[in-house]
Every structure is written in C-alpha cells, then in structure tokens.
Protein backbone atom coordinates (compact mmCIF):
# COMPACT_ATOMS: atom_id res chain seq x y z
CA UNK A 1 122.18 91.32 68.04
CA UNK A 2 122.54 93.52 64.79
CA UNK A 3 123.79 97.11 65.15
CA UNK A 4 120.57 98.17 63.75
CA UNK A 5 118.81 96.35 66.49
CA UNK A 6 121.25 97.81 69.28
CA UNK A 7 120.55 101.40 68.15
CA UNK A 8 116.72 100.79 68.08
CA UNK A 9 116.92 99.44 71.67
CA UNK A 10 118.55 102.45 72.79
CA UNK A 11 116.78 104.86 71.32
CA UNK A 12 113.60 102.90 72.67
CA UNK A 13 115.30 102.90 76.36
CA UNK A 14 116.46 106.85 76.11
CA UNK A 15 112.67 107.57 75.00
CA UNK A 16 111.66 105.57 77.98
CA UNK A 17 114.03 107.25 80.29
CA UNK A 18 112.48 110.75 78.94
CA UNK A 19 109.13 109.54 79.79
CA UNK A 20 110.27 108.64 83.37
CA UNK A 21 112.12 111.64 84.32
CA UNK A 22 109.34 114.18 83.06
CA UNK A 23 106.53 112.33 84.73
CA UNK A 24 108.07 111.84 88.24
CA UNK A 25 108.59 115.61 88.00
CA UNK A 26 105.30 116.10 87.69
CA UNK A 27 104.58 113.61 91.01
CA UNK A 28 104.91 116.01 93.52
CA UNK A 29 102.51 115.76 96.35
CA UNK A 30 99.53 118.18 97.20
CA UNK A 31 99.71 120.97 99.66
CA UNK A 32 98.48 120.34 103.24
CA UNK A 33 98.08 121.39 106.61
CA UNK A 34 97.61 118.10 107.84
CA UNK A 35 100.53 116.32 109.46
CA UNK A 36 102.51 113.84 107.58
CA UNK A 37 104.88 110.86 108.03
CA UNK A 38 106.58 108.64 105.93
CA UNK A 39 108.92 105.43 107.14
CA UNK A 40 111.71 104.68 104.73
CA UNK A 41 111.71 100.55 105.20
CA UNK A 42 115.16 100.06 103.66
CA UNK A 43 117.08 102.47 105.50
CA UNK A 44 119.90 100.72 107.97
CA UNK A 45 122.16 103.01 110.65
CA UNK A 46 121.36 106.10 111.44
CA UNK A 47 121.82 108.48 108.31
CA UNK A 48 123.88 111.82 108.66
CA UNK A 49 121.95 114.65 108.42
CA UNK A 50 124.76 117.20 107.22
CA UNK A 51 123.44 120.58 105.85
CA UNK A 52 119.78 122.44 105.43
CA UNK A 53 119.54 124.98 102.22
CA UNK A 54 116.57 127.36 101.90
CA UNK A 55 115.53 129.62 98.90
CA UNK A 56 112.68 131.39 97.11
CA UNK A 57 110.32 130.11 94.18
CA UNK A 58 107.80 131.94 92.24
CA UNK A 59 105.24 130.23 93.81
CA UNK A 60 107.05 128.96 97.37
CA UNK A 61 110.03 128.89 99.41
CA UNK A 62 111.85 125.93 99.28
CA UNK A 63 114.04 123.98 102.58
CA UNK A 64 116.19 121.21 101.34
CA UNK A 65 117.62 119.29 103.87
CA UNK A 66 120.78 116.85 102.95
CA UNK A 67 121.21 113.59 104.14
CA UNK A 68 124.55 111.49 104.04
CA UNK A 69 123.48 107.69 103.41
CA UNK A 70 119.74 106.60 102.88
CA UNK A 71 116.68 108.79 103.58
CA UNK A 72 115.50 108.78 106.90
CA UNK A 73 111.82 108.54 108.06
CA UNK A 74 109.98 111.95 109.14
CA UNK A 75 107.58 113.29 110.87
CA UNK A 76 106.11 116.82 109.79
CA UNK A 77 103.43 118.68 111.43
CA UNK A 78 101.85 122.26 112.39
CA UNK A 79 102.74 122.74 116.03
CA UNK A 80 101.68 125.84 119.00
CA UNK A 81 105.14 125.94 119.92
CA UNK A 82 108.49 124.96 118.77
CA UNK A 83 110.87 123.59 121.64
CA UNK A 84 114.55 122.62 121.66
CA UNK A 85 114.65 118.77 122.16
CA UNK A 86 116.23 118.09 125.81
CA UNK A 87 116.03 121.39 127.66
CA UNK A 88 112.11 121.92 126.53
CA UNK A 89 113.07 125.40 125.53
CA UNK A 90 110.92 127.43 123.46
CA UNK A 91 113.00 128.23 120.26
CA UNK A 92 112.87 132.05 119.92
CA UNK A 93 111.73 132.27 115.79
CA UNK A 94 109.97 134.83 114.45
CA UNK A 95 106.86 133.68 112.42
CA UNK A 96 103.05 133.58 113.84
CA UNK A 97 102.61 129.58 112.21
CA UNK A 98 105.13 126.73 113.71
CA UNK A 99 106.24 123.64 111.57
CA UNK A 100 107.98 120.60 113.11
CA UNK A 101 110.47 117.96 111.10
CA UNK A 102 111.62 114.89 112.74
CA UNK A 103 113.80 112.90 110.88
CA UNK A 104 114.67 109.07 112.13
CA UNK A 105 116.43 107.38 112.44
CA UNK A 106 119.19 110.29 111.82
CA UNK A 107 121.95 111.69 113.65
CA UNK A 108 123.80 115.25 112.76
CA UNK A 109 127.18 113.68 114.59
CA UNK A 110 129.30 111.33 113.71
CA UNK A 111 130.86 108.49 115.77
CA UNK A 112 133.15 110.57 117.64
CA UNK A 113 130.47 112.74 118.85
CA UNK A 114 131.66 115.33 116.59
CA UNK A 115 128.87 117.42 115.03
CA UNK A 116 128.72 117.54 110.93
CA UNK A 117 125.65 119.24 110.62
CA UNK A 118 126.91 122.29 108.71
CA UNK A 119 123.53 124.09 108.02
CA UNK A 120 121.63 126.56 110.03
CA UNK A 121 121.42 126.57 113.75
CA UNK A 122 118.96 129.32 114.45
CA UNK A 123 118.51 131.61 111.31
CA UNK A 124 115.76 134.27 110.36
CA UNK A 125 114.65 134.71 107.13
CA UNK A 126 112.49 137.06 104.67
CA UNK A 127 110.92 135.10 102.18
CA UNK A 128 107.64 135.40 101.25
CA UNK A 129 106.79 132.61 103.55
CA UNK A 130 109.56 131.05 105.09
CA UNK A 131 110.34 133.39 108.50
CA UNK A 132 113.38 131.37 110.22
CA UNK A 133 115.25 128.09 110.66
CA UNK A 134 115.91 126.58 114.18
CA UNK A 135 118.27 122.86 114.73
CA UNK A 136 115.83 121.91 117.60
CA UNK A 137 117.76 118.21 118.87
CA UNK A 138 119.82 115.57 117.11
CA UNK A 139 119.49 112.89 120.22
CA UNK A 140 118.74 109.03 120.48
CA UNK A 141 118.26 108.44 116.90
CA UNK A 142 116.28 111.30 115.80
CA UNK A 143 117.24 114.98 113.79
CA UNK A 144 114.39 117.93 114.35
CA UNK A 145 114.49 120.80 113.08
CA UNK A 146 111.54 123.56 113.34
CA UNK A 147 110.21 126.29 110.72
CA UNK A 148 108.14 129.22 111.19
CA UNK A 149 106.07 130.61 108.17
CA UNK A 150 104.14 133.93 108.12
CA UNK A 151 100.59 132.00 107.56
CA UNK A 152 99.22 128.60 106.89
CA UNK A 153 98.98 127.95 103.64
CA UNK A 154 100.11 124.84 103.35
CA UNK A 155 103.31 123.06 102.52
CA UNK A 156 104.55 119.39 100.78
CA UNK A 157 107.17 117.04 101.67
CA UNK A 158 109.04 114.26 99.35
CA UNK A 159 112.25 112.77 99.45
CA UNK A 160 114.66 112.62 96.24
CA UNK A 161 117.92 110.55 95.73
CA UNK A 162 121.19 110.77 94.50
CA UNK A 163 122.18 112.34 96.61
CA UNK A 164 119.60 111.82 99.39
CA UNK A 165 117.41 115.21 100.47
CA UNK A 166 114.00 115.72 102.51
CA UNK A 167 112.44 118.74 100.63
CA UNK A 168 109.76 120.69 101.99
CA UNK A 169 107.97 123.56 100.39
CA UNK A 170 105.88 126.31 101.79
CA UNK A 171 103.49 127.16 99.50
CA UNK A 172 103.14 131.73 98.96
C-alpha cells in the first residue's frame, strides 16, 4: 500500500473514531422511575466491586461505582425501605425517596475474605438530590448498595469500560 493510501486510511479511521466517540456520548439512557435491570452475558467470576464516587452536575448528581474485572449485572429500583442484607436492618439514611442497586454477580472481598471495597459505608450527603450512601450486603455473589434522594425525579443507569463503572444519575 502507497504512503498516500496509508495516510488516507487513517485519516478515514480517526474521522470514524470521532464519529463513534461523540455519538455514544450522546447514548445515554432516559430518566425513569421504573425499575431497571441489565445482565452482562460475558461476565465470568465474580467482579470486585472496589470503590463508589459521588459528585454534583448542573443538571444531576452523579454515583459512580468502580468495578475491578468485567461489569456485573444490576438490579436498580425505587424501594419503601432500605435494609442491610443479612440482619434485615433498616439502614438509617436521611432522604424521604429510597433507591436500591444490586450488582451480580460481584463481591467487595477478595479471596481471603478480606474486604477491598474502599468507598463509602454509610455517608450523608447535600447535593441537590443525592441525600446519603449506605454499603447494604456484599454476600453469596451479590454487591447492594442503597441511595436516598430528596424527591423522585427520576434517575439513569449505564455501564462504561475501561476501566469498568456502573453510573447512576439522579436527575435535579
């Protein structure tokens, strides 16, 4: 192949790549109250779940949650109350609307028993929507965490890579 023709092709695959990367950041999903799950088919073990980052956007607060290997399958959904996995105890958040995140397969320990979940355990917050954070259970395969929000306005969930994350946004 001619020089020429090498520097067309990569101009044509860098144009391309452009393309790509502005409209999957346009993808994201809709707002919803509705609950939501999605089943990763290719994940394999039980993926780390190692750390949980919050912070404000103009328009929503954001929870990233980190994941060491593939992206786990999750569960979200509005719930009455939010309960630590095992005991059944009610996990003592402030915030009048209750969100629920199951992650599986997932563990926040690693083989040793050991935990490496290095993110909030049970945190209160002030955002504009987001009111606290609360590690509800990391047992038999599955991570849950829960959320409280000051109303119900909705949120979105998606999953990025490189590395792996569950984000999920609360919209103001």
């Amino acid at each position: 192949m001619s020089k020429r023709a090498l520097n067309l092709f990569a101009t044509a695959a860098a144009g391309l790549a452009l393309i790509g990367s502005s409209s999957a950041a346009g993808a994201l999903p809709a707002y919803t109250t509705d609950p939501s799950t999605w089943t990763n088919p290719k994940v394999t073990g039980q993926p780390k779940v190692i750390d949980l980052r919050v912070s404000k956007h103009d328009t929503f607060d954001r929870i990233v949650v980190d994941v060491d290997g593939r992206r786990p399958g999750y569960t979200i959904q509005y719930v009455d109350q939010l309960r630590y996995d095992g005991s059944g105890k009610v996990v003592p958040l402030k915030g009048r609307k209750k969100l629920s995140l199951t992650l599986s397969p997932a563990r926040a320990h690693g083989k040793n028993g050991h935990n490496v979940y290095a993110g909030p355990k049970l945190q209160q917050y002030d955002l504009p929507m987001l009111r606290g954070v609360a590690f509800t259970g990391d047992f038999e395969g599955v991570v849950s965490f829960g959320f409280t929000a000051r109303r119900m306005k909705g949120y979105r969930i998606f999953t990025l890579t490189n590395p792996s994350r569950i984000v999920v946004d609360l919209k103001h």
